[in-house]
Protein backbone atom coordinates (compact mmCIF):
# COMPACT_ATOMS: atom_id res chain seq x y z
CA UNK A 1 -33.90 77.20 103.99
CA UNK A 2 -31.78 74.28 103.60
CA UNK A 3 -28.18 74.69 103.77
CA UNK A 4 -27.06 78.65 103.13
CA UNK A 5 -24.01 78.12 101.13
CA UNK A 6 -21.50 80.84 101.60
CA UNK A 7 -18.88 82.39 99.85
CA UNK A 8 -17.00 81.71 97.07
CA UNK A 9 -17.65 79.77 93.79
CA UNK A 10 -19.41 77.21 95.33
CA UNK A 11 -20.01 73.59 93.91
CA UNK A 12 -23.22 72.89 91.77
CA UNK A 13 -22.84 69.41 93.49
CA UNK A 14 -23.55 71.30 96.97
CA UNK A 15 -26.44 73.37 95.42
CA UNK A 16 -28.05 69.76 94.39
CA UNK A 17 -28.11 67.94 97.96
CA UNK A 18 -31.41 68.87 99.10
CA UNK A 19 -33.50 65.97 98.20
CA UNK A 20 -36.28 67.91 96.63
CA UNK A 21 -34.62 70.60 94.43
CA UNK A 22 -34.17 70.11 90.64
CA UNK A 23 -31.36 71.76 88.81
CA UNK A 24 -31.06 73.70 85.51
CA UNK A 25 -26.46 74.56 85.43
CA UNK A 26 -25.88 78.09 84.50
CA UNK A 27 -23.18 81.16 85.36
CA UNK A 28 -25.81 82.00 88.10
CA UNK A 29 -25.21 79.15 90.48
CA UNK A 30 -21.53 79.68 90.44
CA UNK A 31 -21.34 83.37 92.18
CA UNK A 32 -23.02 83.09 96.00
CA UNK A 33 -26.43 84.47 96.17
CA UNK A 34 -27.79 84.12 99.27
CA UNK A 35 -31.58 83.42 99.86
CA UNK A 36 -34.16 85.55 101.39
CA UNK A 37 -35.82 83.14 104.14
CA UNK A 38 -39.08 82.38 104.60
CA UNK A 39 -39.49 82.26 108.21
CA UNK A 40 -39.07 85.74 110.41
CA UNK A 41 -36.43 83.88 113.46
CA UNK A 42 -35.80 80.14 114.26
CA UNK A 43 -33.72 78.75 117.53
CA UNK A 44 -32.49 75.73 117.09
CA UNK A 45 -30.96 73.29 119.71
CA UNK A 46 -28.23 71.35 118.29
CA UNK A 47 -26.60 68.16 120.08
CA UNK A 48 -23.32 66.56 118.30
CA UNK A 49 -22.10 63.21 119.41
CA UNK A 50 -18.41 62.20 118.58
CA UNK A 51 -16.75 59.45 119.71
CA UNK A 52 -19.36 58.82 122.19
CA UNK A 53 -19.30 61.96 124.14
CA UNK A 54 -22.45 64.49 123.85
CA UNK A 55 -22.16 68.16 123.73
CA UNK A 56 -25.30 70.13 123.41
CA UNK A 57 -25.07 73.72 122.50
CA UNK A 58 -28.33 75.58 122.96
CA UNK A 59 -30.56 78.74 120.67
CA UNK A 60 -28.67 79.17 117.31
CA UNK A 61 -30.77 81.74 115.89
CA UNK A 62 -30.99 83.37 112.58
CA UNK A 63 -33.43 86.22 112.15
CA UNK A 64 -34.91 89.35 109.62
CA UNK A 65 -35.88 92.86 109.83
CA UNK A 66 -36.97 95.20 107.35
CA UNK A 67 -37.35 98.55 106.37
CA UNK A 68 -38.90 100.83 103.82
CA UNK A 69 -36.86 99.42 101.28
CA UNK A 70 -34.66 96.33 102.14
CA UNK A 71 -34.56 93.39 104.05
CA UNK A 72 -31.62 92.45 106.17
CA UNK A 73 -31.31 88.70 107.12
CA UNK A 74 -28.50 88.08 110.10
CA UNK A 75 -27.67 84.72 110.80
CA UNK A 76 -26.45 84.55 114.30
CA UNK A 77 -25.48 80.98 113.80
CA UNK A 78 -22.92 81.30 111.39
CA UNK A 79 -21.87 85.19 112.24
CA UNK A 80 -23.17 86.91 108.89
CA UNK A 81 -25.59 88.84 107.46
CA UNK A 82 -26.97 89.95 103.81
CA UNK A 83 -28.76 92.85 102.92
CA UNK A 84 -31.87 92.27 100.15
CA UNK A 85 -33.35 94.67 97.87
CA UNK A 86 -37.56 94.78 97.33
CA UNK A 87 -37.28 93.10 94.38
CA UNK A 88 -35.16 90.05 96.45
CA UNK A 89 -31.83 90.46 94.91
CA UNK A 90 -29.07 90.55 97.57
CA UNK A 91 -27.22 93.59 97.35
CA UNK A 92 -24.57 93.21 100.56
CA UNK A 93 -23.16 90.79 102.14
CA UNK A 94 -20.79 90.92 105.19
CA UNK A 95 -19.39 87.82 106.78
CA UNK A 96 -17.48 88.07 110.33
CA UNK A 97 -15.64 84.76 112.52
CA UNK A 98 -14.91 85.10 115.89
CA UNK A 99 -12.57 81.96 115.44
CA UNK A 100 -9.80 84.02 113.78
CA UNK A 101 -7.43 86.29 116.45
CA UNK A 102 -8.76 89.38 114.37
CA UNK A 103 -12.30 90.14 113.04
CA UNK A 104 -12.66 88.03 109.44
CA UNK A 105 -14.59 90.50 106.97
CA UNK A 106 -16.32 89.43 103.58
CA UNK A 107 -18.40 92.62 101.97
CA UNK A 108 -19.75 91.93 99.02
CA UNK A 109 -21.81 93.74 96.30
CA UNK A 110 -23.91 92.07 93.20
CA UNK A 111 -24.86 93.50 90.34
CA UNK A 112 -27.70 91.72 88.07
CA UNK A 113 -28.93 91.82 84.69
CA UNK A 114 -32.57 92.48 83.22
CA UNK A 115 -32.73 88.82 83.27
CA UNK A 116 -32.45 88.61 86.83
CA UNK A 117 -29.13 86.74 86.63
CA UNK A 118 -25.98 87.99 88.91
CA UNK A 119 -23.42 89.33 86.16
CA UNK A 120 -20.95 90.66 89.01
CA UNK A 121 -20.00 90.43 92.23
CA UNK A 122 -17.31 92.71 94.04
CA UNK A 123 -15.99 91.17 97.34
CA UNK A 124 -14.50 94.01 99.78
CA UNK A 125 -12.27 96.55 97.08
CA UNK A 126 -9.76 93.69 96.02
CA UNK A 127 -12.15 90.71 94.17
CA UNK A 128 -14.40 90.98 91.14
CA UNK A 129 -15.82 88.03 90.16
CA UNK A 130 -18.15 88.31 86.58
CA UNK A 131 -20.43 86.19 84.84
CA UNK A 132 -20.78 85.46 81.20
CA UNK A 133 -23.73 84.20 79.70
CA UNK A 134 -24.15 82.78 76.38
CA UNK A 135 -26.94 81.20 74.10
CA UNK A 136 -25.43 78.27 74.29
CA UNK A 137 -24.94 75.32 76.72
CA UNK A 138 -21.64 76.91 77.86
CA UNK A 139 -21.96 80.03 80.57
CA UNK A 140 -18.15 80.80 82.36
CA UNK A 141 -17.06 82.85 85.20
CA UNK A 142 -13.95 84.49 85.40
CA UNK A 143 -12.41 85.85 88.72
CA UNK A 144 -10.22 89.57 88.95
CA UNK A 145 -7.90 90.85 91.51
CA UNK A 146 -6.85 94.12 91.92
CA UNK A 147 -3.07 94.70 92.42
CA UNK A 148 -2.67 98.11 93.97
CA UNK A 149 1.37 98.68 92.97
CA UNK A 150 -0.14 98.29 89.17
CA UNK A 151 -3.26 100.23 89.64
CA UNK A 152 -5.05 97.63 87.59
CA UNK A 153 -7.46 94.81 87.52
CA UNK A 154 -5.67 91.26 86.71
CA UNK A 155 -7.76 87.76 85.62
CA UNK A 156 -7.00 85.27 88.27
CA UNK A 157 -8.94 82.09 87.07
CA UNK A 158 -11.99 81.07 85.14
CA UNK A 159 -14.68 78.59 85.49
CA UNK A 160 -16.86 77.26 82.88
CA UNK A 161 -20.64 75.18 83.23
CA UNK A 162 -20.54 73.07 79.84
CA UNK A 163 -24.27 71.52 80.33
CA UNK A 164 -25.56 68.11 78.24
CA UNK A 165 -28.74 66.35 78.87
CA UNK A 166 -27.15 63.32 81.27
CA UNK A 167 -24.45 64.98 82.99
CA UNK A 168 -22.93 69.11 83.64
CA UNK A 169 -19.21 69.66 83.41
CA UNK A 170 -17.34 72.52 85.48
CA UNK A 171 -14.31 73.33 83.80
CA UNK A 172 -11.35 75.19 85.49
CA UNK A 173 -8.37 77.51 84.17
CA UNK A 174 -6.16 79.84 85.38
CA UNK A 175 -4.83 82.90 83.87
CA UNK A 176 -1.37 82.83 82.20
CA UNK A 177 -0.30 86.62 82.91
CA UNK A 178 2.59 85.90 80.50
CA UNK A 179 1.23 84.15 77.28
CA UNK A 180 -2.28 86.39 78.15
CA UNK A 181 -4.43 82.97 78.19
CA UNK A 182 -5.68 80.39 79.96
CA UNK A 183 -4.45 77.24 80.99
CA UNK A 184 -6.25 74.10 81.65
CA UNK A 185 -6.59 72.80 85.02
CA UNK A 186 -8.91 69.86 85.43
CA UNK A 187 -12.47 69.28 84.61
CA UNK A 188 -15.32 67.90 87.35
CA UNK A 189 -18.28 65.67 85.70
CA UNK A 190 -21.44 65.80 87.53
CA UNK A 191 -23.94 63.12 86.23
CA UNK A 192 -27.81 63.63 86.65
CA UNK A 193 -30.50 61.30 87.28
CA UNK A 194 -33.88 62.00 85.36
CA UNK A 195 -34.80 64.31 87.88
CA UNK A 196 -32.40 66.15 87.41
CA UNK A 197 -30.15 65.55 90.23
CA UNK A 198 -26.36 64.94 90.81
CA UNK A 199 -25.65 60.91 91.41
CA UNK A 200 -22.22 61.37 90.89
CA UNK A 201 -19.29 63.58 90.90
CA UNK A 202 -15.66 63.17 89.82
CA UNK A 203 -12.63 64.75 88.18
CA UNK A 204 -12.72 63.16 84.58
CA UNK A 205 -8.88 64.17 84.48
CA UNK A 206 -7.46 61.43 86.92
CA UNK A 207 -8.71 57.62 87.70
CA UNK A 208 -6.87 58.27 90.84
CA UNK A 209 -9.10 61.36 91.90
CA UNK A 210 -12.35 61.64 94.09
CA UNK A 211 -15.35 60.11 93.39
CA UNK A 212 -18.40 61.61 95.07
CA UNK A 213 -21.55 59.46 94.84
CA UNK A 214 -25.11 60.17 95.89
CA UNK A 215 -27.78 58.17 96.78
CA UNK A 216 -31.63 60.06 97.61
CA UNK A 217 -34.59 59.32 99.58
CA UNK A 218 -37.71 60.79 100.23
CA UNK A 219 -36.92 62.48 102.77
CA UNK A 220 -32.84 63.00 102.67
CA UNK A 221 -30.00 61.69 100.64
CA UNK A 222 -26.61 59.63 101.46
CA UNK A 223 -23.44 60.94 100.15
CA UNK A 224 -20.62 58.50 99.61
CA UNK A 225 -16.84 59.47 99.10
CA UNK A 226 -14.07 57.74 97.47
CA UNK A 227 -10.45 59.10 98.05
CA UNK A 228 -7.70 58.54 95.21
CA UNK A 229 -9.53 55.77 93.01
CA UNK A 230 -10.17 53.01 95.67
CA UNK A 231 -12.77 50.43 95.06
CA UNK A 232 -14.94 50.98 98.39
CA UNK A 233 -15.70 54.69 99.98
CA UNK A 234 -13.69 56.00 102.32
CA UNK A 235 -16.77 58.02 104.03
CA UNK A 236 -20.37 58.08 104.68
CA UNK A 237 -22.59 60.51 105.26
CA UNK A 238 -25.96 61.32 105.63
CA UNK A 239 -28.63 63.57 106.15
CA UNK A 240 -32.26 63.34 106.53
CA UNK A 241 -34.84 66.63 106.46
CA UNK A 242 -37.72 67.54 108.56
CA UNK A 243 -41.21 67.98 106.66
CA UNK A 244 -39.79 71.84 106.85
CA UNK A 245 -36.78 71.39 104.28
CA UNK A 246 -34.02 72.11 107.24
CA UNK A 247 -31.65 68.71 108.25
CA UNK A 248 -32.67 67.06 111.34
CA UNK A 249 -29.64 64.60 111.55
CA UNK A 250 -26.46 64.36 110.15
CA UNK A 251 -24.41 61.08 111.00
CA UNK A 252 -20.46 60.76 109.52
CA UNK A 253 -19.10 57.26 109.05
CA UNK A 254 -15.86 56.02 108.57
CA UNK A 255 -15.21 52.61 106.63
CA UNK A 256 -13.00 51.09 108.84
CA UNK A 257 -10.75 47.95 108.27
CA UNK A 258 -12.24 46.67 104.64
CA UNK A 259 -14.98 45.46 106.98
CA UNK A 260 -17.74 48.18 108.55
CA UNK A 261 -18.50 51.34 108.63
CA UNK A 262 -17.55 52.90 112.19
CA UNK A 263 -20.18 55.93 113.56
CA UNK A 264 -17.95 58.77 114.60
CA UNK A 265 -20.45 62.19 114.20
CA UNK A 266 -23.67 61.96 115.22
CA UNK A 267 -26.07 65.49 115.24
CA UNK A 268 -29.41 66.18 115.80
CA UNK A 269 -31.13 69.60 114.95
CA UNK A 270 -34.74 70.18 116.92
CA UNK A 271 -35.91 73.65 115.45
CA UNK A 272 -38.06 76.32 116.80
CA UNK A 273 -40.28 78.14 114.08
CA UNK A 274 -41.66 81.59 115.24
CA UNK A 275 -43.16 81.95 111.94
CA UNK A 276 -44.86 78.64 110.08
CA UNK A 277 -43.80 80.22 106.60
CA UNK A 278 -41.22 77.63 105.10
CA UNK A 279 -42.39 74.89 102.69
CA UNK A 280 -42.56 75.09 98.90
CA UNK A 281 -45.06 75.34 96.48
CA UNK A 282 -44.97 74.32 92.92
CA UNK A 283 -45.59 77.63 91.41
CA UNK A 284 -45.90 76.53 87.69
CA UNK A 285 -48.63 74.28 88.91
CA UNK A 286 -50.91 76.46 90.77
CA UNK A 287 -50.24 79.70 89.82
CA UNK A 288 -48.93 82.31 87.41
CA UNK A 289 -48.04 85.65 88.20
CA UNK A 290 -48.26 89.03 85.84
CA UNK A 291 -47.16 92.49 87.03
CA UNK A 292 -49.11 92.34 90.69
CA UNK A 293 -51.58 89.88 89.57
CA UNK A 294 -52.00 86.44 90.22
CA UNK A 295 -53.27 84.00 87.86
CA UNK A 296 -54.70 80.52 89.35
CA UNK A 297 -54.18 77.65 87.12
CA UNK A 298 -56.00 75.05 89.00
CA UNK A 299 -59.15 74.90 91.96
CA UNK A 300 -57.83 75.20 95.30
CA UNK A 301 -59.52 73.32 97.44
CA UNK A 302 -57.48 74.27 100.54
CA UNK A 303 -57.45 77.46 101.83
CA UNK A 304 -55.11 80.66 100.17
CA UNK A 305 -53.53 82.77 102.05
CA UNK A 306 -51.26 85.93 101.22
CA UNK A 307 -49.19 88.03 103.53
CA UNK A 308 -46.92 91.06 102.93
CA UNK A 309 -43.42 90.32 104.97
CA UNK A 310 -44.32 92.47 107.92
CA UNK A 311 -47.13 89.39 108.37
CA UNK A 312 -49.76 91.20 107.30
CA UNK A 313 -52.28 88.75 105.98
CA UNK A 314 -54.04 90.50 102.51
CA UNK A 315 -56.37 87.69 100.94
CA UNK A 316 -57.42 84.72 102.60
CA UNK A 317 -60.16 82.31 100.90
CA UNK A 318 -60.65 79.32 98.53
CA UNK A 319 -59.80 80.00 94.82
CA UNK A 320 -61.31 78.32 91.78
CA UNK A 321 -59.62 78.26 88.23
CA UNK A 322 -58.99 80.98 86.73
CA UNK A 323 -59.08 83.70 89.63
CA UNK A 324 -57.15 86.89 89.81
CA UNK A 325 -56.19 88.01 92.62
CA UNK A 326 -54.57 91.94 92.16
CA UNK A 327 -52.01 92.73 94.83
CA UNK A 328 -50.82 96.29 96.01
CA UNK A 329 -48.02 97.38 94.39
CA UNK A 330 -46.22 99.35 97.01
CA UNK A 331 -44.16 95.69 97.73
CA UNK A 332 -42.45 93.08 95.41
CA UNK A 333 -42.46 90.23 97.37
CA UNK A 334 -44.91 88.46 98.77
CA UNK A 335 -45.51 84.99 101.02
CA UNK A 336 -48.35 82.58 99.57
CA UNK A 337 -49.64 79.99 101.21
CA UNK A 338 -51.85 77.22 100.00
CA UNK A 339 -52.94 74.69 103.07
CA UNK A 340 -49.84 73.77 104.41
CA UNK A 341 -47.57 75.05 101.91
CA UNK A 342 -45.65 78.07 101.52
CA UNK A 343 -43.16 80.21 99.14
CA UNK A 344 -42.35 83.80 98.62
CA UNK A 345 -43.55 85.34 95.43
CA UNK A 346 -42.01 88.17 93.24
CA UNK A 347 -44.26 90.58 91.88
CA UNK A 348 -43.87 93.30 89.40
CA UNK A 349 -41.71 91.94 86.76
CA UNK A 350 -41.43 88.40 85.13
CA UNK A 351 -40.07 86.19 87.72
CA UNK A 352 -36.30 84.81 86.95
């Protein structure tokens, strides 16, 4: 599950913080997609200490349904919901905050190529946000509005992915209505380590810009951040995952007076799983899939399960190399487990 990131064009480095996810850059990542989750509800008590004083708020719950041909996912924690298709594309998305004096709405559509990529996303009637991919190591996406007195769509701003093998660069414009081009805003340089995750993060523009730095562990990472070019960071924080994938505890630090670093949040997630579905499996290791069939790479020593999302448990056994295992083809996706390990599976088409 990790962290749901919602709208807008969010940053790659965000995408890269869980501490087991590698990271191939592309037009995709930059256009919110939520994900499908793996579990049918979770509760979660949550207790936040700042400055010393506790507050526990109890049963944050997200949940899904489904029906004969999507699956909605509501996520009572953060107010919103998203609407998937059987093949596991999302195909709405409606955010609401009660924070705001009136209702806060965010309805979105996608739109997605035969690749399995997002090529266009239309938020509410007045946002269209596109995607342009290329053959090279350069995708962009460029952002519309629509102004009603002109009747017309208008280019707001553009956002390129420029990849290399050490590092990705995300490149940002806005549109010159007047000279009908772009103009250069700034440029943010995300270096990877050799698996393929973001250490660092900073405008290449400015020596006096932020400097986001990030240091991983087994089982969480650290994230350190340096305001206007200083020598030390200004912040701490970090974040450690339960054998699950979802964030346990989050502590926020402060480097106070040149000389320590003060604790000022401290938050501690205990989770309630009403369905055991959630870790990952390394497909490309154990398993290939054609049409509705499976194809096992490797023995399995451990048992292999496979349930349709109602929880309807189809095969269950141990597997040797080479076994097929055909599944019905009234549903795309699927949930595999193998021993303790679980991911959702795509059926009927090449998987993205």
């Amino acid at each position: 599950m990790k962290y749901l990131i919602l709208l807008g064009l969010f940053s790659c480095v965000t995408t890269m913080l869980s501490a087991q996810d590698n990271y191939v850059p592309s037009a995709n990542i930059l256009i919110n997609v939520p994900e499908i989750p793996l579990v049918s509800r979770v509760t979660i008590d949550y207790t936040n200490v700042y400055e010393n004083k506790e507050h526990v708020i109890y049963n944050f719950e997200y949940k899904w349904t489904q029906n004969n041909t999507n699956v909605v996912y509501e996520d009572l924690w953060n107010d919103y919901y998203a609407i998937f298709d059987t093949n596991g594309d999302v195909v709405y998305y409606e955010s609401k905050s009660k924070t705001y004096p009136y209702p806060y709405q965010i309805q979105d559509t996608y739109e997605y190529d035969s690749q399995h990529r997002v090529i266009k996303r239309e938020s509410g009637e007045s946002v269209r946000t596109i995607a342009y991919y290329t053959n090279s190591d350069t995708d962009s996406v460029v952002t519309w509005s629509y102004e009603s007195l002109l009747g017309d769509w208008l280019k707001i701003e553009k956002e390129e992915i420029k990849c290399s093998d050490s590092y990705f660069d995300r490149v940002f414009y806005t549109y010159n209505n007047e000279t009908k081009s772009y103009d250069y805003k700034f440029t943010n340089r995300n270096y990877l380590d050799s698996e393929g995750r973001v250490v660092k993060s900073m405008d290449i523009d400015s020596s006096a810009g932020s400097t986001y730095e990030y240091i991983y562990e087994e089982n969480g990472y650290t994230e350190l951040i340096t305001y206007y070019g200083g020598n030390h960071a200004n912040f701490k924080k970090e974040y450690v995952y339960n054998n699950e994938g979802d964030v346990k505890s989050y502590y926020y630090y402060e480097w106070v007076n040149d000389s320590y670093w003060k604790p000022c949040i401290m938050t501690e997630y205990t989770y309630n799983y009403i369905a055991a579905l959630i870790k990952d499996v390394e497909q490309d290791r154990y398993f290939y899939i054609q049409g509705y069939d499976l194809l096992f790479a490797d023995n399995i020593d451990v048992e292999v399960s496979i349930y349709t999302l109602k929880g309807v448990c189809i095969f269950s056994g141990k597997v040797p190399c080479g076994k097929i295992i055909s599944l019905p083809a009234e549903d795309s996706i699927y949930i595999l487990r193998i021993g303790n390990k679980v991911c959702k599976i795509l059926c009927g088409r090449s998987r993205p």
